[in-house]
N, C-alpha and C. Protein backbone atom coordinates (compact mmCIF):
# COMPACT_ATOMS: atom_id res chain seq x y z
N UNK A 1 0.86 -1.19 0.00
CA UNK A 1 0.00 0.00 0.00
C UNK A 1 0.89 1.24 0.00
N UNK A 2 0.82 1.99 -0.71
CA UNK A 2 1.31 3.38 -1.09
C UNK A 2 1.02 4.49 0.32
N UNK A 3 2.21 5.06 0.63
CA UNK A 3 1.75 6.23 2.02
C UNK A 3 0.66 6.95 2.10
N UNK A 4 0.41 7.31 0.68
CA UNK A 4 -0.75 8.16 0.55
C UNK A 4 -2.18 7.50 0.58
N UNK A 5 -1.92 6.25 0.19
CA UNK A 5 -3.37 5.25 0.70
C UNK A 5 -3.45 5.00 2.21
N UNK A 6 -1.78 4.97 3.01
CA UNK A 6 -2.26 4.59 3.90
C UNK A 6 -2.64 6.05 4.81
N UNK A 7 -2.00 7.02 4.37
CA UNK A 7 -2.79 8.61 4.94
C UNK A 7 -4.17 8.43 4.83
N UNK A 8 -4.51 8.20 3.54
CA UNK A 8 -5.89 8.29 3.70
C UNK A 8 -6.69 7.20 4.25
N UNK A 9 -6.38 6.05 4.25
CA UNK A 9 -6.94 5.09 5.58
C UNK A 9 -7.07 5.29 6.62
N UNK A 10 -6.03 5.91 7.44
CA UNK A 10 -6.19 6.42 8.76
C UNK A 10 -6.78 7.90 9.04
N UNK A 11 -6.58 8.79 7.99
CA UNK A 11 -7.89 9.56 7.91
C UNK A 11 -9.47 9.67 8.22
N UNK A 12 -9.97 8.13 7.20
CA UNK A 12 -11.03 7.86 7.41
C UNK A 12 -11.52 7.36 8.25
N UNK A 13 -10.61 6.77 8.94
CA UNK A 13 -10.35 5.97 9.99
C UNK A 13 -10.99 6.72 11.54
N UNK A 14 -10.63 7.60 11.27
CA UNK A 14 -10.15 8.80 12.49
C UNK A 14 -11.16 9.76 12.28
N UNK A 15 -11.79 9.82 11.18
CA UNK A 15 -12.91 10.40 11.12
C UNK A 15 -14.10 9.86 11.41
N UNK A 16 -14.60 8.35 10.93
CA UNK A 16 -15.59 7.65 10.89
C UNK A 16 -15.59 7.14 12.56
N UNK A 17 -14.63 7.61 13.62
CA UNK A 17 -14.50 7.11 15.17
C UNK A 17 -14.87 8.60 15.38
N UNK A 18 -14.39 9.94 14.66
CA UNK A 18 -14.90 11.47 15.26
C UNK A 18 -16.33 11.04 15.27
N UNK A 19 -16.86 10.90 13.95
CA UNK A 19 -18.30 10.95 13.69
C UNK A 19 -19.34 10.21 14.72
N UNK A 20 -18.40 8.72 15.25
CA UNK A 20 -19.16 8.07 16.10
C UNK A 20 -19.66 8.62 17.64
N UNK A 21 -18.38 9.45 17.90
CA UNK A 21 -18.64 9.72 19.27
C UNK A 21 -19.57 11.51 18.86
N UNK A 22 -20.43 11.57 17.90
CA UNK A 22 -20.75 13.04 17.99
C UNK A 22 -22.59 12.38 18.39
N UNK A 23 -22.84 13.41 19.48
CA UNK A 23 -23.91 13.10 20.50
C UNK A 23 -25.03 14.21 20.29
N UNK A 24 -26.02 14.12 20.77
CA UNK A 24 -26.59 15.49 20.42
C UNK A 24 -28.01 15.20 21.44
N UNK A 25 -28.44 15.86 22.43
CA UNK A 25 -29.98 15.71 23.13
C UNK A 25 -30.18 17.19 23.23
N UNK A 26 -31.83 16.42 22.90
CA UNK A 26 -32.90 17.58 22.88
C UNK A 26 -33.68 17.43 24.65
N UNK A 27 -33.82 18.76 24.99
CA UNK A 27 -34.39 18.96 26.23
C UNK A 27 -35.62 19.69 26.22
N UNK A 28 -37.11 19.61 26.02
CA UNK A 28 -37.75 19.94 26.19
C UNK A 28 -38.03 21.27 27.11
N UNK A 29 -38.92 22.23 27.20
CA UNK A 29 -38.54 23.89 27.87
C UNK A 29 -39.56 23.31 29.44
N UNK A 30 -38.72 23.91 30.22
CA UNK A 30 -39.15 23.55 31.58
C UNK A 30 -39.09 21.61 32.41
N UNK A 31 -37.96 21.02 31.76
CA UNK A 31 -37.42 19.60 32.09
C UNK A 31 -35.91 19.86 32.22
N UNK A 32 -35.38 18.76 32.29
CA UNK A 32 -33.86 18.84 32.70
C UNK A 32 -33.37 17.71 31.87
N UNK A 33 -32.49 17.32 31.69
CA UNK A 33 -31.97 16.17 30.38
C UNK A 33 -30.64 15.88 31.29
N UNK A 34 -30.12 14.65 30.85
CA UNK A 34 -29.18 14.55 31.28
C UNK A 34 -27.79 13.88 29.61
N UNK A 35 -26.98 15.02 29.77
CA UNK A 35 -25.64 14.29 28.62
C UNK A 35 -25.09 13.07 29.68
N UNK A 36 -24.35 11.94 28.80
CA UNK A 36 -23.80 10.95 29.11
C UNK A 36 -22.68 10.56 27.96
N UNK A 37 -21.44 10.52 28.50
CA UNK A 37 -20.61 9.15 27.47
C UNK A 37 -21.17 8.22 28.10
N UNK A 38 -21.21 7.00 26.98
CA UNK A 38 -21.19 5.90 27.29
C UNK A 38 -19.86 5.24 27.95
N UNK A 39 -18.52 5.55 27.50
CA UNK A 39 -17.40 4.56 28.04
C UNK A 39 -16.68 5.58 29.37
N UNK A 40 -16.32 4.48 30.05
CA UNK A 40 -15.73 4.94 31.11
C UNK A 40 -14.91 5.85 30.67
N UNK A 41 -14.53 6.84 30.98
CA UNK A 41 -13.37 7.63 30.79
C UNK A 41 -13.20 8.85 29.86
N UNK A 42 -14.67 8.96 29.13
CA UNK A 42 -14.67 9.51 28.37
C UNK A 42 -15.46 10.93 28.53
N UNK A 43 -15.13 12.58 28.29
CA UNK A 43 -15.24 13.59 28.65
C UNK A 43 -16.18 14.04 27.48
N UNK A 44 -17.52 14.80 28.28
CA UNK A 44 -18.34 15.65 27.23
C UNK A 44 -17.06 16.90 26.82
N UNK A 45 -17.99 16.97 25.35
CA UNK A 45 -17.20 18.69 25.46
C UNK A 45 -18.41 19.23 24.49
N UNK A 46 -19.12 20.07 24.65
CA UNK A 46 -19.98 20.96 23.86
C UNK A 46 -19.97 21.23 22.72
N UNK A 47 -20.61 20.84 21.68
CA UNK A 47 -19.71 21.94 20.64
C UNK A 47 -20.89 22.40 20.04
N UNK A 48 -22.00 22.98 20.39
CA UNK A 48 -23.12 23.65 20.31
C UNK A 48 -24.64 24.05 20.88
N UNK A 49 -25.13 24.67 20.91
CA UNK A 49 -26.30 24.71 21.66
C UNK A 49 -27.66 25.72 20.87
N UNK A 50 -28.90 25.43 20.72
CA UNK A 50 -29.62 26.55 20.48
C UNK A 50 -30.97 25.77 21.44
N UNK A 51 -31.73 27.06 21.27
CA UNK A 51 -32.80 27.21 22.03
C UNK A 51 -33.46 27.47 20.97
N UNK A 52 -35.15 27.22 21.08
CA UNK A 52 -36.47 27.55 20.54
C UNK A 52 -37.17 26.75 19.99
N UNK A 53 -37.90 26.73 19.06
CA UNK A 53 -38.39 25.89 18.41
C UNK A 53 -38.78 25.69 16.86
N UNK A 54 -38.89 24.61 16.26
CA UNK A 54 -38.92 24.42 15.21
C UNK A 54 -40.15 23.20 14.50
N UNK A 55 -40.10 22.53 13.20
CA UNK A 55 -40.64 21.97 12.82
C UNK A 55 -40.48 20.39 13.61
N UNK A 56 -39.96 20.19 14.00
CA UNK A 56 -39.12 19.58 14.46
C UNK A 56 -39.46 19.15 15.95
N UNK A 57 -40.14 19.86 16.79
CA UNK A 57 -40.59 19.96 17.70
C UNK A 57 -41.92 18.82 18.58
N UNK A 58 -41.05 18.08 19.14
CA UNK A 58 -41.95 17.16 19.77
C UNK A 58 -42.30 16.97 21.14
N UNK A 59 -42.32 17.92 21.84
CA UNK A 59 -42.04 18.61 23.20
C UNK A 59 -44.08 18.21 23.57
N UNK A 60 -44.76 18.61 22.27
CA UNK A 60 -46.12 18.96 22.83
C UNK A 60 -46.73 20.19 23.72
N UNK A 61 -47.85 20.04 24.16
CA UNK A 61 -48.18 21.02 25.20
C UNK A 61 -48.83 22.64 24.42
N UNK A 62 -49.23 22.23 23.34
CA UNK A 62 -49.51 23.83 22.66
C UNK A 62 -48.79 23.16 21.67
N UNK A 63 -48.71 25.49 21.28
CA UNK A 63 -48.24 25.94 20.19
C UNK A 63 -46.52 25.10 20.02
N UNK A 64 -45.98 25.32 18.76
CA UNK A 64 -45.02 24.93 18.55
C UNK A 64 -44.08 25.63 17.15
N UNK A 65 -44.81 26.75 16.79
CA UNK A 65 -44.50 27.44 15.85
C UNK A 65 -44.04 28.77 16.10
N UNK A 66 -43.00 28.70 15.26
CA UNK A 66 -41.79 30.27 16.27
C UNK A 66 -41.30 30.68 14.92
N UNK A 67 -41.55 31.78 14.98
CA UNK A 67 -40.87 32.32 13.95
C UNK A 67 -39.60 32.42 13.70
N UNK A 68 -39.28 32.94 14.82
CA UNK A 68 -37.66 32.96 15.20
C UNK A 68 -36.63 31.63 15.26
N UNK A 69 -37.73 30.36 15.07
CA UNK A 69 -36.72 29.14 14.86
C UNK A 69 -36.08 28.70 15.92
N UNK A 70 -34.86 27.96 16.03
CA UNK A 70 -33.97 27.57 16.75
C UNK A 70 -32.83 28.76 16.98
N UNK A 71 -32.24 29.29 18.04
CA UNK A 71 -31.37 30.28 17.91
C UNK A 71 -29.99 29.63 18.89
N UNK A 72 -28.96 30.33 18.01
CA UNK A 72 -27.94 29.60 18.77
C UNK A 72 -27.47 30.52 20.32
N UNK A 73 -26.87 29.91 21.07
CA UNK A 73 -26.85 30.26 22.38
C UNK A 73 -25.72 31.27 22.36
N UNK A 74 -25.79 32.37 23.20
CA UNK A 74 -24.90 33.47 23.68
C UNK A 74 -23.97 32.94 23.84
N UNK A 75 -23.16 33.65 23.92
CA UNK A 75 -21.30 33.65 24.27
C UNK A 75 -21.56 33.21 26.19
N UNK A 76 -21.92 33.88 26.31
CA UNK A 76 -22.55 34.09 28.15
C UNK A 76 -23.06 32.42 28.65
N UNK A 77 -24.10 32.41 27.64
CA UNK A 77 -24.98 30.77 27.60
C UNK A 77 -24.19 30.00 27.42
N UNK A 78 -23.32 29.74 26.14
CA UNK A 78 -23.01 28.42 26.02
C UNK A 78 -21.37 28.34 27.11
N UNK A 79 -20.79 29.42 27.57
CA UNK A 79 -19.83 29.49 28.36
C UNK A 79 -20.71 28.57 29.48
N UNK A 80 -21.81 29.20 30.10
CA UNK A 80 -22.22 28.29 31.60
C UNK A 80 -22.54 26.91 31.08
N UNK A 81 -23.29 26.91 30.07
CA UNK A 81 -23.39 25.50 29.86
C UNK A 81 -22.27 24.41 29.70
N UNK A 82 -21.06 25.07 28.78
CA UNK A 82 -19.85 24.17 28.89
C UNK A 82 -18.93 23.93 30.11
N UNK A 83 -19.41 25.23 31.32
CA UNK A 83 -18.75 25.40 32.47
C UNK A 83 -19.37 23.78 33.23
N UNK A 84 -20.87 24.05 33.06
CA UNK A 84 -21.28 22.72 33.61
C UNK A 84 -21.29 21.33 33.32
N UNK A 85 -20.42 20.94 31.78
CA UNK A 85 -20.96 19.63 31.15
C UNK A 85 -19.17 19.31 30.99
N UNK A 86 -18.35 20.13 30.21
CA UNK A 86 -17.31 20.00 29.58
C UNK A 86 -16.15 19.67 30.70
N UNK A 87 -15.41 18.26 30.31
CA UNK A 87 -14.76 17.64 30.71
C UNK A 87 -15.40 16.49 32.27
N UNK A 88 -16.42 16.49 32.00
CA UNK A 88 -17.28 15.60 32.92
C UNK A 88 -17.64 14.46 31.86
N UNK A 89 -17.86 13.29 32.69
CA UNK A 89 -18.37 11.85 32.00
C UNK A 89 -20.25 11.95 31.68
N UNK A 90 -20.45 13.00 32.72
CA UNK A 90 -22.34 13.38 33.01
C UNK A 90 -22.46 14.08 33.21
N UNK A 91 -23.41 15.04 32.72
CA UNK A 91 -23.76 16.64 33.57
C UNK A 91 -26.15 15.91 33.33
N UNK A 92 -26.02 17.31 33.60
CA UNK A 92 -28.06 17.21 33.76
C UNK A 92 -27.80 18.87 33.47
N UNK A 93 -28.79 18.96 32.87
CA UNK A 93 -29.31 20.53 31.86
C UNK A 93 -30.59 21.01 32.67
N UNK A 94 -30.76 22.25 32.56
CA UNK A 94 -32.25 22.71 32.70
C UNK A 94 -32.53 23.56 31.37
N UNK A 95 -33.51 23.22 30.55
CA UNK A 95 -34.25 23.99 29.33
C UNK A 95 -35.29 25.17 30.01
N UNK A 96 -34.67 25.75 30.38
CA UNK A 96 -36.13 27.10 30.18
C UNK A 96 -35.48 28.69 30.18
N UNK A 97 -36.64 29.37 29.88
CA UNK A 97 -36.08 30.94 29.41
C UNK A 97 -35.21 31.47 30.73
N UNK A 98 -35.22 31.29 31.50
CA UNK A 98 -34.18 31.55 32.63
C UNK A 98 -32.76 31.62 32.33
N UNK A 99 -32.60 29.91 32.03
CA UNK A 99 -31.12 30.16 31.53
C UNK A 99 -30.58 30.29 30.23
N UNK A 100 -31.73 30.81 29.00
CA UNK A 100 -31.34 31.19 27.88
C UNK A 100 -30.93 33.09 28.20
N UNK A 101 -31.77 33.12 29.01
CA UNK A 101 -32.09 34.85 29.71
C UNK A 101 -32.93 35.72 29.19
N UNK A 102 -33.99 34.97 27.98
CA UNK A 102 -34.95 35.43 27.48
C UNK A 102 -36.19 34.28 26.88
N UNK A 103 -37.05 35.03 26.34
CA UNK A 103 -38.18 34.45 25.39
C UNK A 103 -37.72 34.72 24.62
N UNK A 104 -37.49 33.42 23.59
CA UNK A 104 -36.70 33.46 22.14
C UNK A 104 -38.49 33.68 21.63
N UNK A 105 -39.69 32.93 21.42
CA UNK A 105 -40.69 32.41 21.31
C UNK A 105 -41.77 32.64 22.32
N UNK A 106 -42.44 33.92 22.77
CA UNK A 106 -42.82 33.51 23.65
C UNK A 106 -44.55 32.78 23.04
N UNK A 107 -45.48 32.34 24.05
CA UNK A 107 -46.17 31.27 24.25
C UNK A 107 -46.14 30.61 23.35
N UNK A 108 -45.05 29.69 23.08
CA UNK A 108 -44.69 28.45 22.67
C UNK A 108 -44.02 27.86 22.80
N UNK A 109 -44.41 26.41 22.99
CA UNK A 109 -43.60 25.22 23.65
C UNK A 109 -41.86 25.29 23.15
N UNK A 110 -40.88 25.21 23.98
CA UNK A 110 -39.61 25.18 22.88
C UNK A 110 -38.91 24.35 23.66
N UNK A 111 -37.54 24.03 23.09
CA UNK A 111 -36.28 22.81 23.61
C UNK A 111 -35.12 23.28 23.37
N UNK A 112 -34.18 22.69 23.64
CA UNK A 112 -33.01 23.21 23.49
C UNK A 112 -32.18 21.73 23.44
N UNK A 113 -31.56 21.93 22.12
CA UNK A 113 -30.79 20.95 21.35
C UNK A 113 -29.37 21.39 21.47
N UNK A 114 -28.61 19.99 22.32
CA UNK A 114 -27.30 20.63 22.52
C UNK A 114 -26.50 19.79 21.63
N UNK A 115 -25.44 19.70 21.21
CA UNK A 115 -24.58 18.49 20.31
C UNK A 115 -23.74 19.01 21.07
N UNK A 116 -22.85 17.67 20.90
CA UNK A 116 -21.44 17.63 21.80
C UNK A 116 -21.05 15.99 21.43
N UNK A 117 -19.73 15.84 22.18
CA UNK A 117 -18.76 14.94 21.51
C UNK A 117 -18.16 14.05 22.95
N UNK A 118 -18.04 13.12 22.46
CA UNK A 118 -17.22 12.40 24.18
C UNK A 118 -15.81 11.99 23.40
N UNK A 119 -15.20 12.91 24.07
CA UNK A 119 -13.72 12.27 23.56
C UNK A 119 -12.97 11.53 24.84
């Protein structure tokens, strides 16, 4: 096998194990969720967050239509949120306008979809 086949073997390699460990939970507005790795030893790390709601939306309870969509989280937000999850094996979330620090949507049901990675 040629270096450059085997670069790109372990490329794919190394990508198709990134891709595996990429995680993502939705938290319904006013519940708490909990992130988890599955393997011992292994550390959340955040690598996004929005709040609101969308088509997408299976929360129930009402309305579910927002104009404003899904919005991604403040500099401020996703700092506390990674303060609380990142480099832990488990954290637990709370979804509601409190700790977004506003109504993205107000009277309608919304969630907050975080993705993140266990490395």
């Amino acid at each position: 096998m040629t270096s450059s086949k085997v670069i790109l073997s372990l490329l794919l390699v190394a990508t198709m194990c990134a891709y595996a460990s990429a995680k993502n939970a939705k938290i319904c507005e006013n519940t708490s969720g909990t992130l988890e790795c599955p393997k011992k030893g292994e550390k959340i790390k955040i690598d996004s967050v929005q709040y609101g709601s969308n088509k997408n939306n299976d929360c129930g309870g009402g309305n579910t239509s927002c104009s404003g969509g899904m919005q991604d989280a403040s500099r401020g937000v996703l700092r506390s949120i990674k303060g609380s999850c990142d480099g832990k094996n488990k954290c637990t979330l709370s979804a509601n306008n409190s700790v977004w620090g506003s109504d993205p949507c107000p009277n309608t049901v919304k969630y907050m979809k975080v993705d993140y990675n266990c490395e």
